[in-house]
N, C-alpha and C. Protein backbone atom coordinates (compact mmCIF):
# COMPACT_ATOMS: atom_id res chain seq x y z
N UNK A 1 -4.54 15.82 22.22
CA UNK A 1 -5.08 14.47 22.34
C UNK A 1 -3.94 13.46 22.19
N UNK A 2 -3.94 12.20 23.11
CA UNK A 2 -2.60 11.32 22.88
C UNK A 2 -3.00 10.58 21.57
N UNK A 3 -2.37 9.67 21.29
CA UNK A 3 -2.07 8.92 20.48
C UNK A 3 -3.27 7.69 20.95
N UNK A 4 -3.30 7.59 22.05
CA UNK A 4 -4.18 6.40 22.68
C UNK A 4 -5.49 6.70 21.98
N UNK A 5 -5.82 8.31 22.64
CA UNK A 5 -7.15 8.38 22.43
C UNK A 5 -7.46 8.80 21.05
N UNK A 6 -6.58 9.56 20.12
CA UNK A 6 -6.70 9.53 18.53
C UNK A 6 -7.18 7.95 18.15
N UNK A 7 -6.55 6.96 18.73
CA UNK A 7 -6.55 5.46 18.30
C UNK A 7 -8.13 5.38 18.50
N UNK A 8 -8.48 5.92 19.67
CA UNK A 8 -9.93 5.35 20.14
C UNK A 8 -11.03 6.01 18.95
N UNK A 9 -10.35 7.54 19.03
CA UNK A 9 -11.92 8.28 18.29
C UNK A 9 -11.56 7.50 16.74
N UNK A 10 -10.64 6.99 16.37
CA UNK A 10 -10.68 6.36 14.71
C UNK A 10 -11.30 5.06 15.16
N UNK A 11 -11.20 4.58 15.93
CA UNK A 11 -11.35 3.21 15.74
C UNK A 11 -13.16 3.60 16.10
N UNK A 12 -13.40 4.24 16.83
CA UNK A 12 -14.97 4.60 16.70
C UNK A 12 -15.84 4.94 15.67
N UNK A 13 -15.07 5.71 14.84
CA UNK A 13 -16.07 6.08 13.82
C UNK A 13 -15.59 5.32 12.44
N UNK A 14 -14.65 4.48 12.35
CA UNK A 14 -14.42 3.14 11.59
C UNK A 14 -15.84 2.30 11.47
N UNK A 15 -15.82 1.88 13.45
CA UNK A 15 -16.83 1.22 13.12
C UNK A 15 -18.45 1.43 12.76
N UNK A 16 -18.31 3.25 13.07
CA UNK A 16 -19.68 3.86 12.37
C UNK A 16 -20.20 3.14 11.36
N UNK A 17 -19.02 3.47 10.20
CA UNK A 17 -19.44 3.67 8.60
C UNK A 17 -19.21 1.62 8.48
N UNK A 18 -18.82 0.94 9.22
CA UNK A 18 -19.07 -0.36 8.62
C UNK A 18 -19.74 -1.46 9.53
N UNK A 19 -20.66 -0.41 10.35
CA UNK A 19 -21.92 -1.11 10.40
C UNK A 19 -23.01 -0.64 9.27
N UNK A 20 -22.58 0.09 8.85
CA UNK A 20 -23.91 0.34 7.57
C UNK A 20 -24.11 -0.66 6.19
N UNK A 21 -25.19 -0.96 5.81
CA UNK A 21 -25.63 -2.48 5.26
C UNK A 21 -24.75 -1.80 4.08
N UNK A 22 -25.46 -2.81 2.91
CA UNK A 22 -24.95 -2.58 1.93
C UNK A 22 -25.56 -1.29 0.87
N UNK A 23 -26.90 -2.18 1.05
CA UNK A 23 -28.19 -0.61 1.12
C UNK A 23 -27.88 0.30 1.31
N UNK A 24 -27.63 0.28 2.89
CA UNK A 24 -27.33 1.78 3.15
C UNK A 24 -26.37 2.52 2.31
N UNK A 25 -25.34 1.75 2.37
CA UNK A 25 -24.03 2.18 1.16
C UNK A 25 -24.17 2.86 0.57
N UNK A 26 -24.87 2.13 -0.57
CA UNK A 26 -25.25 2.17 -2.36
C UNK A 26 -26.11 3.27 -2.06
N UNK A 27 -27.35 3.75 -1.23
CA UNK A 27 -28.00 4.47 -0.79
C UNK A 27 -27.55 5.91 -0.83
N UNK A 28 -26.78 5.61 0.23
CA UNK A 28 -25.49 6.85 0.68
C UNK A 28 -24.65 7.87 -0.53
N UNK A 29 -24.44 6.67 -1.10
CA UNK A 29 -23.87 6.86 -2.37
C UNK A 29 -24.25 7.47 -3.53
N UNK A 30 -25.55 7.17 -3.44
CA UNK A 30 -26.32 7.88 -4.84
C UNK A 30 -26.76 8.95 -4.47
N UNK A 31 -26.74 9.27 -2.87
CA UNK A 31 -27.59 11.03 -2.77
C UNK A 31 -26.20 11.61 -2.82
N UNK A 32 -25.04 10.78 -2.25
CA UNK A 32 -24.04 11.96 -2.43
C UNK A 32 -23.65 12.44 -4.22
N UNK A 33 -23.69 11.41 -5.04
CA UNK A 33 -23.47 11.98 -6.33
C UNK A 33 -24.32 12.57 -7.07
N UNK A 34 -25.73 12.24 -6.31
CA UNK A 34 -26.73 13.41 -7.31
C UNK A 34 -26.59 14.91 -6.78
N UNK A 35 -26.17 15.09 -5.54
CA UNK A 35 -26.15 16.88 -5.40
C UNK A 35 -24.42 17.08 -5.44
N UNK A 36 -23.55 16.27 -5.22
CA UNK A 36 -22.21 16.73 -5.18
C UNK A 36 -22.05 17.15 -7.09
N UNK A 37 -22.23 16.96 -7.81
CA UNK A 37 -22.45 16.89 -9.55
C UNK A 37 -23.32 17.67 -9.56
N UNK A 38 -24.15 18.50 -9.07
CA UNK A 38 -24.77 19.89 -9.23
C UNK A 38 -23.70 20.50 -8.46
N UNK A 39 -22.84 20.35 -8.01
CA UNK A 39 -22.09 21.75 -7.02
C UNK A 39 -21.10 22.13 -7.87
N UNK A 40 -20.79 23.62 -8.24
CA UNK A 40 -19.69 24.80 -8.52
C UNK A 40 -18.46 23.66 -8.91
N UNK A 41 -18.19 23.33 -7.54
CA UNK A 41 -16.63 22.45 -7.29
C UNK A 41 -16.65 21.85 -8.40
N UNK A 42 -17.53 20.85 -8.87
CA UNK A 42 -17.68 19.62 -9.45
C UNK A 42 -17.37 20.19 -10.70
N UNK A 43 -18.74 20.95 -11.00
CA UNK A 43 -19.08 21.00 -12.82
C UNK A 43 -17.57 22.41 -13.37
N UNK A 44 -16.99 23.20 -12.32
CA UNK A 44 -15.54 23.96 -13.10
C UNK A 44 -14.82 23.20 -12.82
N UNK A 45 -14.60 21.46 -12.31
CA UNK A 45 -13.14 21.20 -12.21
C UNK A 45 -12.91 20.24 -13.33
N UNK A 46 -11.54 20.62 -14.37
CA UNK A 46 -11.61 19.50 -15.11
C UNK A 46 -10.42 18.82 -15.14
N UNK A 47 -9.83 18.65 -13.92
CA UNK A 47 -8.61 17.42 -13.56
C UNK A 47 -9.15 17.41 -12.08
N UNK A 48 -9.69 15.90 -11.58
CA UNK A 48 -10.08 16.05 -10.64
C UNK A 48 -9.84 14.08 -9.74
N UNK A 49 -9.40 14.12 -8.78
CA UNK A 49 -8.60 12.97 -8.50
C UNK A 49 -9.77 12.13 -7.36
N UNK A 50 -10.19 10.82 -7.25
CA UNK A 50 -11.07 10.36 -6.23
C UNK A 50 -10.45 9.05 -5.81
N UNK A 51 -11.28 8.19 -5.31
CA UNK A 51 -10.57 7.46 -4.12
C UNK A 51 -11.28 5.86 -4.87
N UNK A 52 -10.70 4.72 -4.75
CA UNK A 52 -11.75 3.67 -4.59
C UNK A 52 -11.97 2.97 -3.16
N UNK A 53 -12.77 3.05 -2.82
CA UNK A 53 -13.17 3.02 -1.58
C UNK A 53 -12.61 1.62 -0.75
N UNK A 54 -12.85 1.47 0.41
CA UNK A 54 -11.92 0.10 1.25
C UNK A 54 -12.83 1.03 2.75
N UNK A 55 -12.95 -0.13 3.03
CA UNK A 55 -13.00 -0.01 5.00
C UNK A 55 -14.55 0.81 5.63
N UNK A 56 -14.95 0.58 4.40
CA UNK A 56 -16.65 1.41 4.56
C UNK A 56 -17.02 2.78 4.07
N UNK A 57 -15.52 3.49 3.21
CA UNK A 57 -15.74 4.61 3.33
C UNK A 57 -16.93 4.90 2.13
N UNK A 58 -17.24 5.40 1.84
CA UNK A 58 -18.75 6.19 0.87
C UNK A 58 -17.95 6.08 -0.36
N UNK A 59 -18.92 5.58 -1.28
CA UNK A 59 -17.81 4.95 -2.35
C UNK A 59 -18.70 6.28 -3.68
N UNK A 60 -17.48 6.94 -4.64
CA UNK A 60 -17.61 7.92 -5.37
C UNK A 60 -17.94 7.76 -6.42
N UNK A 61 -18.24 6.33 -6.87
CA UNK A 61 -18.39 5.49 -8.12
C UNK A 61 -19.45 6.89 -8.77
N UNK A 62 -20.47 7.14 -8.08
CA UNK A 62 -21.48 7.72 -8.86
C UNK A 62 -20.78 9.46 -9.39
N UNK A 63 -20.01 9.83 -9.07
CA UNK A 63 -19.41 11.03 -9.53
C UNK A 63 -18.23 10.62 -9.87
N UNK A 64 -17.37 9.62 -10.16
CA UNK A 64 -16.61 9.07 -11.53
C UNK A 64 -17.11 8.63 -12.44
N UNK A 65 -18.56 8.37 -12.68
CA UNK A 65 -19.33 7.78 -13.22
C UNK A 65 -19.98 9.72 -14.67
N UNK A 66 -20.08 10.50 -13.44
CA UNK A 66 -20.45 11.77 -14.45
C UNK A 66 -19.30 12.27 -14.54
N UNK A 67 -18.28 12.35 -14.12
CA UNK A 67 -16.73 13.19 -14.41
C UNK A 67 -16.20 12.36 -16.12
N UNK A 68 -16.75 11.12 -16.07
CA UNK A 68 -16.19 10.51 -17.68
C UNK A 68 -17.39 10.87 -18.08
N UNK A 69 -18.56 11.31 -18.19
CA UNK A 69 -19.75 11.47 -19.19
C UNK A 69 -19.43 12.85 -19.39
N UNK A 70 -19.31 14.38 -18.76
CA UNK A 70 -18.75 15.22 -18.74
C UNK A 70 -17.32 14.99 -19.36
N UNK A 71 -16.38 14.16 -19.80
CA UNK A 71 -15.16 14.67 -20.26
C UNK A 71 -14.14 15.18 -19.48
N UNK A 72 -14.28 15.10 -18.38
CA UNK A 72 -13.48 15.52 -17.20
C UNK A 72 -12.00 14.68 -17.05
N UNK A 73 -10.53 14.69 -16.89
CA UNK A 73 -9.49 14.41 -16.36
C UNK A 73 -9.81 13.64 -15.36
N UNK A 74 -9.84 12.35 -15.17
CA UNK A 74 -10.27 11.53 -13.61
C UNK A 74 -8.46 10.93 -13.01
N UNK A 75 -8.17 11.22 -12.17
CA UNK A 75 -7.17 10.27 -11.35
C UNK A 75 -7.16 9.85 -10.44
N UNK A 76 -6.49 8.21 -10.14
CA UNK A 76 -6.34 7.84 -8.73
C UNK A 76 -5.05 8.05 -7.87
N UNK A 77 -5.15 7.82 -6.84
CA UNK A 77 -3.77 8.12 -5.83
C UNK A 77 -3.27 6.85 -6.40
N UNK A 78 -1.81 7.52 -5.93
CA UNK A 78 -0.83 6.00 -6.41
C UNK A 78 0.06 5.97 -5.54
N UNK A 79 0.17 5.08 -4.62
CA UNK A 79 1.63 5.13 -3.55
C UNK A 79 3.05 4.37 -4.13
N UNK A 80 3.69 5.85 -4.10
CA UNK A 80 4.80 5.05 -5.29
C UNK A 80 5.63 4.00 -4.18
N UNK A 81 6.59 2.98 -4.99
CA UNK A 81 7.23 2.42 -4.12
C UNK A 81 8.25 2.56 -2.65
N UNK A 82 8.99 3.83 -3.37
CA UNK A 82 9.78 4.94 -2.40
C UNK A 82 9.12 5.87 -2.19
N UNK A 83 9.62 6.81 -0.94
CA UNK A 83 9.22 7.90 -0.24
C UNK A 83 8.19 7.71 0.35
N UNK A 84 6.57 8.67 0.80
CA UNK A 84 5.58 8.80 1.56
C UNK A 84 4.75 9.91 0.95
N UNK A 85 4.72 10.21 -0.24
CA UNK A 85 4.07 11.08 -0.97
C UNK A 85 3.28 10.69 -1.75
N UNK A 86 1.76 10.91 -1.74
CA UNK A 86 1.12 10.82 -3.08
C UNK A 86 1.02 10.80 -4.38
N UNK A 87 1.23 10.38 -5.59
CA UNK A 87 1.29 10.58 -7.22
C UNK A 87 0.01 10.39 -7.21
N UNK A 88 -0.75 10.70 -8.55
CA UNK A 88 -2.22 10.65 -9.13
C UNK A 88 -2.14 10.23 -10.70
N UNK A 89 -2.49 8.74 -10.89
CA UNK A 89 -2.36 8.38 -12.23
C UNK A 89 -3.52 8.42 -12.82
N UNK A 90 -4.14 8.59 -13.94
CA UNK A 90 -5.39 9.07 -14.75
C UNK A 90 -5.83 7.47 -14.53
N UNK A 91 -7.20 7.57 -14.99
CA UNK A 91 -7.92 6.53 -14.94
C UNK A 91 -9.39 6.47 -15.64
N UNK A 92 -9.52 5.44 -16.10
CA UNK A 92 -10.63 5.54 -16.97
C UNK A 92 -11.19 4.17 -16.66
N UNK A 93 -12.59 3.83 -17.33
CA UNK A 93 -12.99 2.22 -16.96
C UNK A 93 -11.99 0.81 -17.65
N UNK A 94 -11.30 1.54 -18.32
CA UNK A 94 -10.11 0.25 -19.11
C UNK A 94 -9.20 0.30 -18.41
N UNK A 95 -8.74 1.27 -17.57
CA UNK A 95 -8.07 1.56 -17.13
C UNK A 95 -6.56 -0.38 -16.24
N UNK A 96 -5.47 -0.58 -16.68
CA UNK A 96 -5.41 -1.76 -15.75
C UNK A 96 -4.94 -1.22 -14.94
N UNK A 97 -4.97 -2.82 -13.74
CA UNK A 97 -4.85 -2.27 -12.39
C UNK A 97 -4.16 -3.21 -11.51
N UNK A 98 -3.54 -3.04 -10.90
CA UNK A 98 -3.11 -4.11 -9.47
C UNK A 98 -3.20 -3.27 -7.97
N UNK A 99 -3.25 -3.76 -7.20
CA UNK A 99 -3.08 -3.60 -6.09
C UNK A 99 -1.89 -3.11 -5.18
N UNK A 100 -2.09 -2.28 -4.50
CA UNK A 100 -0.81 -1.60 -3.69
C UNK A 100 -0.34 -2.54 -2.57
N UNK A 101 -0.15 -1.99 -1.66
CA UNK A 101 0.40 -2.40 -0.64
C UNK A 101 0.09 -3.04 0.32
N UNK A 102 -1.71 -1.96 0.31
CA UNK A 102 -2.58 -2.14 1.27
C UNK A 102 -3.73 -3.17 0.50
N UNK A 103 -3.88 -3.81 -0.87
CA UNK A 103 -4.91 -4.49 -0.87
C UNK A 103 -5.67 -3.33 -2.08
N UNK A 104 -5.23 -2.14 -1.87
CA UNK A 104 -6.25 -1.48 -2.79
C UNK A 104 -5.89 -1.38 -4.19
N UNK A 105 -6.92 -1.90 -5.31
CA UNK A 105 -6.25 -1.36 -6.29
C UNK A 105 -5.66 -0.19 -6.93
N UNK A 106 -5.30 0.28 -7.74
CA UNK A 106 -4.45 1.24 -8.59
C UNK A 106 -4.26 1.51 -9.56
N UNK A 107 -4.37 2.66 -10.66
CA UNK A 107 -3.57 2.56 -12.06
C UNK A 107 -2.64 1.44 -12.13
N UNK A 108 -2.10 0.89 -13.13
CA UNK A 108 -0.63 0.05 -13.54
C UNK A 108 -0.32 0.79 -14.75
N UNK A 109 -0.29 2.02 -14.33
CA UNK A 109 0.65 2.88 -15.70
C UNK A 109 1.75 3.33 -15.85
N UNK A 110 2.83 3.42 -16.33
CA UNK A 110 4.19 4.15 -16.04
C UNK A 110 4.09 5.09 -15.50
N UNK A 111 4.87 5.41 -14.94
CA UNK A 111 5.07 6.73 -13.64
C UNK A 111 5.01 8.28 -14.97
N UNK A 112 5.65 7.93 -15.64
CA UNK A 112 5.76 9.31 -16.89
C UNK A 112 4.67 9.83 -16.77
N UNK A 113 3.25 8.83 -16.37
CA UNK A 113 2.25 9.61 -16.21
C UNK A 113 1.53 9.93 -14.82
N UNK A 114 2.06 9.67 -14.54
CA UNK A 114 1.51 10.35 -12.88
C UNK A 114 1.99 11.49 -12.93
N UNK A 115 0.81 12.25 -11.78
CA UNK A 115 0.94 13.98 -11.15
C UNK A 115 1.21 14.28 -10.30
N UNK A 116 1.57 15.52 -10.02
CA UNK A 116 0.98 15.61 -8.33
C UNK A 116 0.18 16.51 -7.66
N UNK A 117 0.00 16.61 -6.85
CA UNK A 117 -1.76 16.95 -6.14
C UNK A 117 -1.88 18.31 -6.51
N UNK A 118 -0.69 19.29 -6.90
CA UNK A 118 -0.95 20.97 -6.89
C UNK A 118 -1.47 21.11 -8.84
N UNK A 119 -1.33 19.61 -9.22
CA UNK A 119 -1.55 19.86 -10.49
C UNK A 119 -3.07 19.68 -11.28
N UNK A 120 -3.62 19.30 -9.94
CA UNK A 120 -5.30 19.33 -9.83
C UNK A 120 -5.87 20.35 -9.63
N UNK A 121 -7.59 20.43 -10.21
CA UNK A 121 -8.33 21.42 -9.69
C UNK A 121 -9.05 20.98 -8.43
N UNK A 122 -9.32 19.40 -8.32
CA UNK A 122 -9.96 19.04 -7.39
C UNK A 122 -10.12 17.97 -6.88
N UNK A 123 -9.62 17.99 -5.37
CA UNK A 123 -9.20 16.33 -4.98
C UNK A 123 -9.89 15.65 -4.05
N UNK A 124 -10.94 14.87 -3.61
CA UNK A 124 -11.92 14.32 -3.48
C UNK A 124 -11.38 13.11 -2.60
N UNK A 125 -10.82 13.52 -1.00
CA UNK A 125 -10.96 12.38 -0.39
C UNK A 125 -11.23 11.49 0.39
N UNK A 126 -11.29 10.30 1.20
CA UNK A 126 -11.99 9.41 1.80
C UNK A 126 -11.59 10.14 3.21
N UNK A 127 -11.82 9.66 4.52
CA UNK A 127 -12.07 10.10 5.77
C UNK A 127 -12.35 9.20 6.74
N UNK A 128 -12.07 9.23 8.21
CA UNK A 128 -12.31 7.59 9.43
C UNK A 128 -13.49 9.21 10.12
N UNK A 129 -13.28 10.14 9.79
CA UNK A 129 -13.81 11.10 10.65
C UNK A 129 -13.97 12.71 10.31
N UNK A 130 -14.84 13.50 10.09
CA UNK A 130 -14.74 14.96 10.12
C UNK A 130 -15.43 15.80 11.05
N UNK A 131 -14.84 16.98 11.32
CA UNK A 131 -16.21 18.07 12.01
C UNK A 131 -16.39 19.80 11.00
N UNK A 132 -17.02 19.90 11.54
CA UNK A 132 -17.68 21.06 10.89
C UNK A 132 -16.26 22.21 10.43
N UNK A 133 -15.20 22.35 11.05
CA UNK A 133 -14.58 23.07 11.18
C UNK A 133 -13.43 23.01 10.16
N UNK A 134 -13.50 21.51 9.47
CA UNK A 134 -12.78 21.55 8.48
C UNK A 134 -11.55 20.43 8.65
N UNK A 135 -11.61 19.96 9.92
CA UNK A 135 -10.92 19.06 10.82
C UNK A 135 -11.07 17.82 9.80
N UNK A 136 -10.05 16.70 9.28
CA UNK A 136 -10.14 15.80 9.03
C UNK A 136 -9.48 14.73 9.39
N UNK A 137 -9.41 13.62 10.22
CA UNK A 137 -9.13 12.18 10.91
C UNK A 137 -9.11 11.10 9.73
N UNK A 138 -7.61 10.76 9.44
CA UNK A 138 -7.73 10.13 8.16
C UNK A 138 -7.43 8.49 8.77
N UNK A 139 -7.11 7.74 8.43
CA UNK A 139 -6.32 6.53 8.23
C UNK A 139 -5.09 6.19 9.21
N UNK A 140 -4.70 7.27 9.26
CA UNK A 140 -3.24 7.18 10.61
C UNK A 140 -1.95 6.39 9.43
N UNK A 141 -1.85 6.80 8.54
CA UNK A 141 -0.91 6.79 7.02
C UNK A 141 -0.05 8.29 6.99
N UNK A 142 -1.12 9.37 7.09
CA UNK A 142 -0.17 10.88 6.55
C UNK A 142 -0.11 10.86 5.46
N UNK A 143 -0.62 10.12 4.52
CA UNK A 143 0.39 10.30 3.15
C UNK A 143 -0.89 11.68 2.63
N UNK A 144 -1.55 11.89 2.50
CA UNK A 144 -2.74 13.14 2.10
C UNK A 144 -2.01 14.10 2.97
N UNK A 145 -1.81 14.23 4.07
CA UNK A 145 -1.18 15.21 4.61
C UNK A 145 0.51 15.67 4.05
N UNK A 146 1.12 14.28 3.76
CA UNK A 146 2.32 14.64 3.33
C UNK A 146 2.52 15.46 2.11
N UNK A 147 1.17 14.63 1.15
CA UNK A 147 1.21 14.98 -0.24
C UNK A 147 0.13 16.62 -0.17
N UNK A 148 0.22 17.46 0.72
CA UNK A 148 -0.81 18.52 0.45
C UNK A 148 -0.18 18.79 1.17
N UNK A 149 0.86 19.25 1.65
CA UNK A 149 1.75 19.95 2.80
C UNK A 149 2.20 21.41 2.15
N UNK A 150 1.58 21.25 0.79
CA UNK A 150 2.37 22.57 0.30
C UNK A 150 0.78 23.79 0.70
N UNK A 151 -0.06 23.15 0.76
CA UNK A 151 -1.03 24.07 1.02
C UNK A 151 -1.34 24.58 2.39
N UNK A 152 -0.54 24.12 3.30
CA UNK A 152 -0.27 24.95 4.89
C UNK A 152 0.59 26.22 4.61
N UNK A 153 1.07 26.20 3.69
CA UNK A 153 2.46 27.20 3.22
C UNK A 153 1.56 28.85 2.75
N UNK A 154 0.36 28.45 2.59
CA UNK A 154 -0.29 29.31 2.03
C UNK A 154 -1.38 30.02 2.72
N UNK A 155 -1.90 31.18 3.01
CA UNK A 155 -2.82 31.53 3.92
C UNK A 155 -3.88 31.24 3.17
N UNK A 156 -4.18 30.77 2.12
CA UNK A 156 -5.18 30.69 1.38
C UNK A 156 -4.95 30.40 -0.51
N UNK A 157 -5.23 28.89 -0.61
CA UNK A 157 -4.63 28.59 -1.74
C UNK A 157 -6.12 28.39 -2.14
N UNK A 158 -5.81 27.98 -3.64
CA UNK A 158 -7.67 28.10 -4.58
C UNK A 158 -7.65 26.64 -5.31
N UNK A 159 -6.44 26.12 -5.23
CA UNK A 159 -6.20 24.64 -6.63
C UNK A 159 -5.47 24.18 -5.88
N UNK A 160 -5.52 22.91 -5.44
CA UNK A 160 -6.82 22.32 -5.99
C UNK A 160 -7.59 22.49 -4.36
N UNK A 161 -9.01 22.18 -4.50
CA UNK A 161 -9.90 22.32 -3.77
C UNK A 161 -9.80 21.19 -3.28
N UNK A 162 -9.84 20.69 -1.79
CA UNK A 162 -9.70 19.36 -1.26
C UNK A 162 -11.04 19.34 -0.63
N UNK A 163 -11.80 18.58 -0.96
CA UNK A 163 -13.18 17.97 -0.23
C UNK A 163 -13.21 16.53 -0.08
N UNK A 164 -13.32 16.65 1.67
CA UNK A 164 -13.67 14.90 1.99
C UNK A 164 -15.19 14.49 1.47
N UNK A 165 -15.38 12.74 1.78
CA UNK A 165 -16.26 12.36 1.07
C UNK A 165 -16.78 11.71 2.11
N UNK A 166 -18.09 11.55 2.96
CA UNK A 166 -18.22 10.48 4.29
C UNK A 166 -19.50 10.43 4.62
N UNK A 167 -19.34 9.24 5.13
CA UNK A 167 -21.23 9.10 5.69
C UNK A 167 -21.49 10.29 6.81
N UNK A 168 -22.84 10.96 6.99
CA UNK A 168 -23.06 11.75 8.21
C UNK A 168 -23.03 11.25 9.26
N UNK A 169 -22.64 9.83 9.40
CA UNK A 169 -22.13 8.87 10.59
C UNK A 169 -21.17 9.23 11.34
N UNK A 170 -20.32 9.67 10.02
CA UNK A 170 -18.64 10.15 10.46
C UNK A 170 -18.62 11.43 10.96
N UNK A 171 -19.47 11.97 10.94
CA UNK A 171 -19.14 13.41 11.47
C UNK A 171 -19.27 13.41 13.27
N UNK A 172 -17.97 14.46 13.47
CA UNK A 172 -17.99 14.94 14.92
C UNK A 172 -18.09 16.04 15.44
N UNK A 173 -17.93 16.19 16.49
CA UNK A 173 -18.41 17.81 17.23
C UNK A 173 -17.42 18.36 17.26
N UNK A 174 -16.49 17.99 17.06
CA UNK A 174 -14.93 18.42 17.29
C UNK A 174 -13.48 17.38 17.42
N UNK A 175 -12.72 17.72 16.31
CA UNK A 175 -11.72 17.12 15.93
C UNK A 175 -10.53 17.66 16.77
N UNK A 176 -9.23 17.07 17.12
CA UNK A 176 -8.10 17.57 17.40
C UNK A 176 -7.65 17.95 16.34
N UNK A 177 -6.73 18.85 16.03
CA UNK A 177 -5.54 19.58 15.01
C UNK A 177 -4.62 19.70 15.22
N UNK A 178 -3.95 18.92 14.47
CA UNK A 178 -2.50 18.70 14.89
C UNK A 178 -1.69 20.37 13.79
N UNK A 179 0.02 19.98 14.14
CA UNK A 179 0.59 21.26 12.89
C UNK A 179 0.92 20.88 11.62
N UNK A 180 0.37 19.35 11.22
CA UNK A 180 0.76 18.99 10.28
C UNK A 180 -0.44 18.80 9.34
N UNK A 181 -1.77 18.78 10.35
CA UNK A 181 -3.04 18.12 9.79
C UNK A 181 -3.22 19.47 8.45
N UNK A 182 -4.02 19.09 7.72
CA UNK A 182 -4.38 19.97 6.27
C UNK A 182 -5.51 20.08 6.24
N UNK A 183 -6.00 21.03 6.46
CA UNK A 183 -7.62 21.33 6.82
C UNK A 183 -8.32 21.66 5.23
N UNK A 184 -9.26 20.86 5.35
CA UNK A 184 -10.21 20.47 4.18
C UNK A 184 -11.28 21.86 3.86
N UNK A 185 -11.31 22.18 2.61
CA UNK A 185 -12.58 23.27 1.85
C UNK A 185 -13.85 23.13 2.21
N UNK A 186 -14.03 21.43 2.40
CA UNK A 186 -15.03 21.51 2.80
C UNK A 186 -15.73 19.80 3.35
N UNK A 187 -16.53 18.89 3.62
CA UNK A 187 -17.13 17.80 3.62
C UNK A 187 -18.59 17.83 2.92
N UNK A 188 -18.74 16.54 1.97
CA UNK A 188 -19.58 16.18 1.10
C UNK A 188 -19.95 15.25 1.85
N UNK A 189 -21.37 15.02 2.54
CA UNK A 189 -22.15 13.74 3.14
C UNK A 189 -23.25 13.53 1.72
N UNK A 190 -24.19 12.48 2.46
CA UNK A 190 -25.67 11.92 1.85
C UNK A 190 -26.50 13.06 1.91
N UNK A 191 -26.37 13.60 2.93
CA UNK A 191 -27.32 14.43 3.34
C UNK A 191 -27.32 16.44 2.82
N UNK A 192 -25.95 16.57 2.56
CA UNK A 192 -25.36 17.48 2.06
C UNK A 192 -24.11 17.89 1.94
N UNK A 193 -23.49 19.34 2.00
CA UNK A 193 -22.46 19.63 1.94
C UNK A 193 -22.03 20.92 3.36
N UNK A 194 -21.05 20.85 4.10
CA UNK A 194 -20.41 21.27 5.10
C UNK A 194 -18.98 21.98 4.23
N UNK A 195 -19.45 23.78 4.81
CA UNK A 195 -18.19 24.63 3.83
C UNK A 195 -18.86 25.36 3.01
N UNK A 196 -18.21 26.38 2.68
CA UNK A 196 -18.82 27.47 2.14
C UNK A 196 -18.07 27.85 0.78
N UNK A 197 -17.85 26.33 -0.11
CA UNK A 197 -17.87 27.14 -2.01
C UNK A 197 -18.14 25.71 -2.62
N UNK A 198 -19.01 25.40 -2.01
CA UNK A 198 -20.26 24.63 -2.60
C UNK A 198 -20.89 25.34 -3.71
């Protein structure tokens, strides 16, 4: 697929997930955290990293919300100033914060405490697009791909478990795969879960 038409299928299912009201959202939102918090993944992982949402994506509030009632390790991505790699700084509701690059907020904690992604059990992230196959269409950034590059290396790695998070809006019949793309455990919608260690 060129570059043109990658541009087209993101910019399509962008505008899926932000025509949906606000309702729908918050909606969306609460069926995905009442069955994703009954699943395996959820209740054995106890360092587990999520997203704050921007651009329509399905916001995880409601399973950061049981990962601190559970006692669970919570972190956010952190784009450090140099390089193109992911860090993950802990986070809690006191947590302070400023904004990156892009507008989104962030930990504001010393770097001493940031991780990185192989040091998770389970990493939980946002999506412009998925299909059944495990295919994921991110942002057109790389940095999730850069920062999980060590798990192509592997015919089969167990930690951390990467599951996208997305409206059933976002889903497609079929994704391109590139040799760099990092194919996901599994997709978490409203409606259920896509992947087999649910």
């Amino acid at each position: 697929m060129t570059q043109t038409a990658r541009a087209d299928v993101r910019r399509y299912y962008r505008q899926q997930r932000k025509q949906l009201s606000q309702h729908q959202q918050h909606q969306h939102a609460q069926q995905l955290a009442a069955h994703f918090c009954r699943s395996r993944l959820f209740r054995s992982a106890r360092r587990l990293a999520c997203y704050l949402p921007a651009d329509g994506e399905i916001s995880p509030e409601g399973i950061m919300q049981k990962a601190w009632q559970y006692k669970k390790q919570l972190y956010l991505p952190i784009l450090p100033p140099t390089g193109k790699s992911l860090f993950f700084a802990p986070y809690t509701a006191d947590t302070p914060m400023k904004p990156n690059c892009f507008g989104i907020d962030e930990p504001d904690i010393h770097p001493h405490h940031w991780i990185r992604a192989r040091q998770l059990n389970l990493i939980l992230l946002p999506l412009v697009a998925f299909d059944e196959q495990g295919n994921r269409m991110g942002m057109g950034g790389g940095y999730y791909d850069r920062s999980l590059s060590f798990s192509r290396h592997h015919k089969q790695w167990h930690s951390p478990h990467l599951i996208g998070l997305a409206h059933e809006c976002q889903k497609a019949e079929q994704l391109p795969s590139e040799p760099w793309d990092v194919p996901l455990h599994g997709v978490a919608t409203e409606r259920g879960f896509y992947g087999g260690l649910y």
